[in-house]
C-alpha atoms as a PDB file:
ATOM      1  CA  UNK A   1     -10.071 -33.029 -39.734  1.00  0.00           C
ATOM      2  CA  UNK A   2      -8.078 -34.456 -42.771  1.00  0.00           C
ATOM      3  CA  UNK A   3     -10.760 -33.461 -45.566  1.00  0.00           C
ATOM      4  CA  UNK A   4      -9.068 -36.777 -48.144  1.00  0.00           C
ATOM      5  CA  UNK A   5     -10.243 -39.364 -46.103  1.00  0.00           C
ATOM      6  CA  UNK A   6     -13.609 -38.104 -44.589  1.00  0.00           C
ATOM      7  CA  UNK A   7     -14.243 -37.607 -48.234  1.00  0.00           C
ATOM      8  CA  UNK A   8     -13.016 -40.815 -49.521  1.00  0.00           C
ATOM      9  CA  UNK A   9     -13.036 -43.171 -46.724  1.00  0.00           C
ATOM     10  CA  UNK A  10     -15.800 -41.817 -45.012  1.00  0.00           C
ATOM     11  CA  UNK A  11     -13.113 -41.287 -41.318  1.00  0.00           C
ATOM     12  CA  UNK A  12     -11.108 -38.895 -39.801  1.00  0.00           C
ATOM     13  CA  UNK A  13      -8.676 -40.922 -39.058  1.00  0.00           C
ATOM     14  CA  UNK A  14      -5.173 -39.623 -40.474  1.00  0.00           C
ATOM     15  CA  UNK A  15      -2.806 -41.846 -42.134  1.00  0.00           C
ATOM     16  CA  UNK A  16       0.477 -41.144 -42.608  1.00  0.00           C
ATOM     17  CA  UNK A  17       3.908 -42.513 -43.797  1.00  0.00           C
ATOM     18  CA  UNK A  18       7.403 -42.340 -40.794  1.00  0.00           C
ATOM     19  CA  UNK A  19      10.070 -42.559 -43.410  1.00  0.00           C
ATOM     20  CA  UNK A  20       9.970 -42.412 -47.070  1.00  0.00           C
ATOM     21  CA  UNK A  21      12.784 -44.426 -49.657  1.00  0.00           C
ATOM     22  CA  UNK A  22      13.127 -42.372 -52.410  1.00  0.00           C
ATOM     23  CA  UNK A  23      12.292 -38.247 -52.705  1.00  0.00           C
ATOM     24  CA  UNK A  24      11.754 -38.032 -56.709  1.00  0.00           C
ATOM     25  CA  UNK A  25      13.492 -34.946 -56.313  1.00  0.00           C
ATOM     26  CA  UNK A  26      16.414 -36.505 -55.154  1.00  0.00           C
ATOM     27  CA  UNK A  27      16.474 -38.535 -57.786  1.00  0.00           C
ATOM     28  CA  UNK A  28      16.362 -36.223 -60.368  1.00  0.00           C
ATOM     29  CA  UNK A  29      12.586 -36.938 -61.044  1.00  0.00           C
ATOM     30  CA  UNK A  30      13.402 -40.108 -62.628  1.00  0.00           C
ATOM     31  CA  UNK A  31      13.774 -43.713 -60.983  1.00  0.00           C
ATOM     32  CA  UNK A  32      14.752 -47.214 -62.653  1.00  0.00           C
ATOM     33  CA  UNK A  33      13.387 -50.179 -61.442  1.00  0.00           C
ATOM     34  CA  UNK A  34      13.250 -53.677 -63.439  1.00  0.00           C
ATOM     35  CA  UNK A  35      14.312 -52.441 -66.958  1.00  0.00           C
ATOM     36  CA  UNK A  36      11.362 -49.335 -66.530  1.00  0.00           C
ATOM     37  CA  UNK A  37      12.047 -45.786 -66.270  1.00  0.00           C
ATOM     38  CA  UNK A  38       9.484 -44.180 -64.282  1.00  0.00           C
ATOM     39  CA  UNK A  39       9.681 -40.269 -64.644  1.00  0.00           C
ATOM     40  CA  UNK A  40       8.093 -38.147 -62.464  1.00  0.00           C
ATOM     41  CA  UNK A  41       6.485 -35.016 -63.866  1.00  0.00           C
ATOM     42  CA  UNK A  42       5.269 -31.850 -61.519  1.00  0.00           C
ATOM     43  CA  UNK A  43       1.657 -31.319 -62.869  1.00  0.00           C
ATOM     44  CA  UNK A  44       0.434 -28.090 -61.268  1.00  0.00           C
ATOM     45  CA  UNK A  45      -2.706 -26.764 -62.021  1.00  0.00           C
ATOM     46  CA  UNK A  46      -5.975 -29.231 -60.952  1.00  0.00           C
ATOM     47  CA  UNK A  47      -3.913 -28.224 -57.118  1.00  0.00           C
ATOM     48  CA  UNK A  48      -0.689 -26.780 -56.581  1.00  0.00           C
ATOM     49  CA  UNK A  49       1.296 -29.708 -55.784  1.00  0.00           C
ATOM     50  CA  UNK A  50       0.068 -32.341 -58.631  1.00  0.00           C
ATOM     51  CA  UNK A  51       2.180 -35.421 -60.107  1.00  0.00           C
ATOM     52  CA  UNK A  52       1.871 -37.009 -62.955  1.00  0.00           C
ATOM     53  CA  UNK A  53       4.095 -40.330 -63.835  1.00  0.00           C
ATOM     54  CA  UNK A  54       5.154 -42.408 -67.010  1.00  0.00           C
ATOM     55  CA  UNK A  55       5.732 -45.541 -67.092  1.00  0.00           C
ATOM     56  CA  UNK A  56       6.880 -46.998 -70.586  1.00  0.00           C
ATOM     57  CA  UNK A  57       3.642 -45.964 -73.081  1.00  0.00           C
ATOM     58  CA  UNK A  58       1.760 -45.088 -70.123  1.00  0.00           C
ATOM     59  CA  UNK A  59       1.229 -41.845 -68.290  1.00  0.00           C
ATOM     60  CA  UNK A  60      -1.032 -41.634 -64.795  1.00  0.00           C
ATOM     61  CA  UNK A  61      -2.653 -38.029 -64.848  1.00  0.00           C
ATOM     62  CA  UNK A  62      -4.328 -38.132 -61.779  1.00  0.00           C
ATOM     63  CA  UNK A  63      -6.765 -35.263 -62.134  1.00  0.00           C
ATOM     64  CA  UNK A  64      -4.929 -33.239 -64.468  1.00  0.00           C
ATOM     65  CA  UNK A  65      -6.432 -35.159 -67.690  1.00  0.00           C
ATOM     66  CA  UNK A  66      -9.380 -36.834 -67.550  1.00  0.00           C
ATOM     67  CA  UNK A  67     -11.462 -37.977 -71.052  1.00  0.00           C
ATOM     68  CA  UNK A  68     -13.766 -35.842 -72.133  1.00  0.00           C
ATOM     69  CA  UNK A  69     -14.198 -33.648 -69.378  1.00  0.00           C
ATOM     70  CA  UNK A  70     -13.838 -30.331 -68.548  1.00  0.00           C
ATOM     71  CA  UNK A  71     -10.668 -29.419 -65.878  1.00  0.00           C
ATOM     72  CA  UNK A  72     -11.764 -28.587 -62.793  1.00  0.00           C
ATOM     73  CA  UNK A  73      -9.301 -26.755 -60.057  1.00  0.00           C
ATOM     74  CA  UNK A  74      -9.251 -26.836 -56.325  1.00  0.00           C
ATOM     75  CA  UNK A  75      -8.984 -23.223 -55.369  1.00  0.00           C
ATOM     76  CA  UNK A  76      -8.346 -23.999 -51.976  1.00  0.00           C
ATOM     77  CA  UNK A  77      -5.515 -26.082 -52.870  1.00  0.00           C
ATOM     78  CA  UNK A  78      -3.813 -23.800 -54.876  1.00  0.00           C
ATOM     79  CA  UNK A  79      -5.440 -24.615 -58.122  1.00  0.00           C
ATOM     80  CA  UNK A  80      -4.563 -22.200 -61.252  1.00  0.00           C
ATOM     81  CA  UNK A  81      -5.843 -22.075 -64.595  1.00  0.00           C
ATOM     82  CA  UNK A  82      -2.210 -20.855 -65.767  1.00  0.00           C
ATOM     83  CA  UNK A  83      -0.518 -23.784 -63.757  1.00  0.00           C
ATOM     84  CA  UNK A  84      -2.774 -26.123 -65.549  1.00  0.00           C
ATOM     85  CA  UNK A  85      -1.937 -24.549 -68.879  1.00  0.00           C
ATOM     86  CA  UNK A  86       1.877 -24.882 -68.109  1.00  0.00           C
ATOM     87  CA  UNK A  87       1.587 -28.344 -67.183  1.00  0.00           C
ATOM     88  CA  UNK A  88      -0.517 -29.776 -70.355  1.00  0.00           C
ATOM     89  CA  UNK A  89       1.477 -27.934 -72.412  1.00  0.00           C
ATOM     90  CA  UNK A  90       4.714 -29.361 -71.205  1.00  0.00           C
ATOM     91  CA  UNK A  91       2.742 -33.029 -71.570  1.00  0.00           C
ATOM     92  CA  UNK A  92       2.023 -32.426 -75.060  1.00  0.00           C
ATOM     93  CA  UNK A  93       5.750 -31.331 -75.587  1.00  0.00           C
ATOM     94  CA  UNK A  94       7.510 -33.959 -73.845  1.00  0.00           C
ATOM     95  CA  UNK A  95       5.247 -37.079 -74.831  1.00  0.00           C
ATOM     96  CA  UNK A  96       4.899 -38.752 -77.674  1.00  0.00           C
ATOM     97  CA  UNK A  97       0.828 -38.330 -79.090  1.00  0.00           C
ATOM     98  CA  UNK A  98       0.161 -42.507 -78.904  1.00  0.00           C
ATOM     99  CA  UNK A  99       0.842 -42.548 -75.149  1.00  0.00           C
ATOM    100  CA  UNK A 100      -1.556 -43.962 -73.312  1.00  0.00           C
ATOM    101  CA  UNK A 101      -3.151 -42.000 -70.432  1.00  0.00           C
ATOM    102  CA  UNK A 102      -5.015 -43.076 -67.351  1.00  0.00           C
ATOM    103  CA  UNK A 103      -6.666 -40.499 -65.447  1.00  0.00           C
ATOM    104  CA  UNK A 104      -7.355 -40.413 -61.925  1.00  0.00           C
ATOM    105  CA  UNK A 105     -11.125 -41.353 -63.527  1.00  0.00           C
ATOM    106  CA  UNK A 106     -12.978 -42.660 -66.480  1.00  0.00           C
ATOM    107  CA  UNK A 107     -11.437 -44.418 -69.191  1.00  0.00           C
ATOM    108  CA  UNK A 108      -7.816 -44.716 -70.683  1.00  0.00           C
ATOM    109  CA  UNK A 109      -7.154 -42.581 -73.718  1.00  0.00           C
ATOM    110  CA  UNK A 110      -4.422 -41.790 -76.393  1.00  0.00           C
ATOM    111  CA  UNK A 111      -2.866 -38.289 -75.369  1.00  0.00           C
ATOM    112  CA  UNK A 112      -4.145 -37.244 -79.228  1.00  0.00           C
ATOM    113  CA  UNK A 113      -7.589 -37.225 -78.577  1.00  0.00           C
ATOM    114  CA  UNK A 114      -7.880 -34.368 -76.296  1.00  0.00           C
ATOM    115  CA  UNK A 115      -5.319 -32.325 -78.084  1.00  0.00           C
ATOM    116  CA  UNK A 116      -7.497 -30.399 -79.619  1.00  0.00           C
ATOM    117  CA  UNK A 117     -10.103 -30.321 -76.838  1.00  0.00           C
ATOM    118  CA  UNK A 118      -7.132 -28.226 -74.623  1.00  0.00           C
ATOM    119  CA  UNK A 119      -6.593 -26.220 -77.246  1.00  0.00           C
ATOM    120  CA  UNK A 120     -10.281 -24.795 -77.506  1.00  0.00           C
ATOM    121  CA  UNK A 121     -10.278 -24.791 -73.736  1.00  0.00           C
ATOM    122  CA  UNK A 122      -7.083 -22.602 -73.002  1.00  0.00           C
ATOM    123  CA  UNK A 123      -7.914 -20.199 -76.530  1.00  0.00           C
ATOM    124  CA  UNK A 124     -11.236 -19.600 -74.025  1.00  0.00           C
ATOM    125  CA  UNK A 125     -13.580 -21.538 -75.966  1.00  0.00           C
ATOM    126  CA  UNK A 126     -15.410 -22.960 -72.399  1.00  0.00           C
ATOM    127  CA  UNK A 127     -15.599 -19.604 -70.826  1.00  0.00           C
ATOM    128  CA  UNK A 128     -18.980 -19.370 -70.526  1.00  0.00           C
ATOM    129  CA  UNK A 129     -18.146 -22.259 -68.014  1.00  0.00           C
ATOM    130  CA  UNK A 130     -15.510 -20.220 -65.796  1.00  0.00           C
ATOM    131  CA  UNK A 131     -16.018 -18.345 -62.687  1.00  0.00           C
ATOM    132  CA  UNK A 132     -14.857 -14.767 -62.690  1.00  0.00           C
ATOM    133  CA  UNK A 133     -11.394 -15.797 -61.019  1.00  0.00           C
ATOM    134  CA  UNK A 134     -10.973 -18.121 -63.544  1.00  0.00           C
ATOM    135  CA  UNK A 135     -11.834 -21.430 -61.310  1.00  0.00           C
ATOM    136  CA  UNK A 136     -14.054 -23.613 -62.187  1.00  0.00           C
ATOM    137  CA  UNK A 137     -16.284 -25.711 -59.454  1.00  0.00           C
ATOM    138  CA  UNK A 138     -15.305 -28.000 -56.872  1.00  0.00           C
ATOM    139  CA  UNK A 139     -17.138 -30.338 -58.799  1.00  0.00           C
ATOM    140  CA  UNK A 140     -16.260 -31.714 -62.326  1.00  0.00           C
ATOM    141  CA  UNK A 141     -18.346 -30.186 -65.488  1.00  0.00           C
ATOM    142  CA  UNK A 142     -18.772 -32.722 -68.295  1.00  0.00           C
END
């Protein structure tokens, strides 16, 4: 059974894509198309194979970020609190603070509001939140 779409789209129908145009890896993560760079940015951690891309002053989180709520991780997709760290870390490095981010759900944000959020979470602050392996719940804690 493919889990994403009985979930989402209430079927078990599979979908899938013959032949792909461009591997972002094979382009070196980054791809131009009408005067926009869009990067591509590995963003392990909510899963183990997570994207994240920028567009301009815009970066699509997917479930990495999401305002004002706690991360959750898939354990059985390869979720890992460390990953996660890595990967928001690396955000706050390589983007500027005014970018705009829009998260798989809820509302757009500037990346400087939950700066300091991620901080308190990965100094432990929200531990009393964590399973003893360090995942949280399949289901989102806000």
């Amino acid at each position: 059974m493919n889990y994403f779409n009985k979930l989402y789209f209430n079927s078990e129908k599979m979908y899938s894509v013959n032949k792909v145009d461009v591997i972002v890896e094979d382009v070196d993560m980054k791809l131009e198309w009408n005067d926009y760079i869009i990067s591509f940015i590995a963003a392990k951690g909510h899963t183990n194979r997570g994207m994240c891309i920028s567009v301009s002053n815009a970066l699509f989180t997917g479930d990495t970020m999401i305002y004002k709520t706690k991360p959750f991780l898939k354990k059985k997709y390869g979720a890992s609190i460390e990953d996660l760290k890595k990967t928001i870390d690396f955000i706050y490095e390589f983007f500027d603070n005014d970018i705009i981010v829009y998260p798989g759900h809820g509302e757009k944000f500037q990346l400087i509001e939950m700066q300091e959020y991620y901080k308190d979470y990965f100094a432990g602050k929200y531990d009393d939140h964590l399973r003893s392996s360090s995942i949280l719940s399949e289901k989102p804690i806000k």
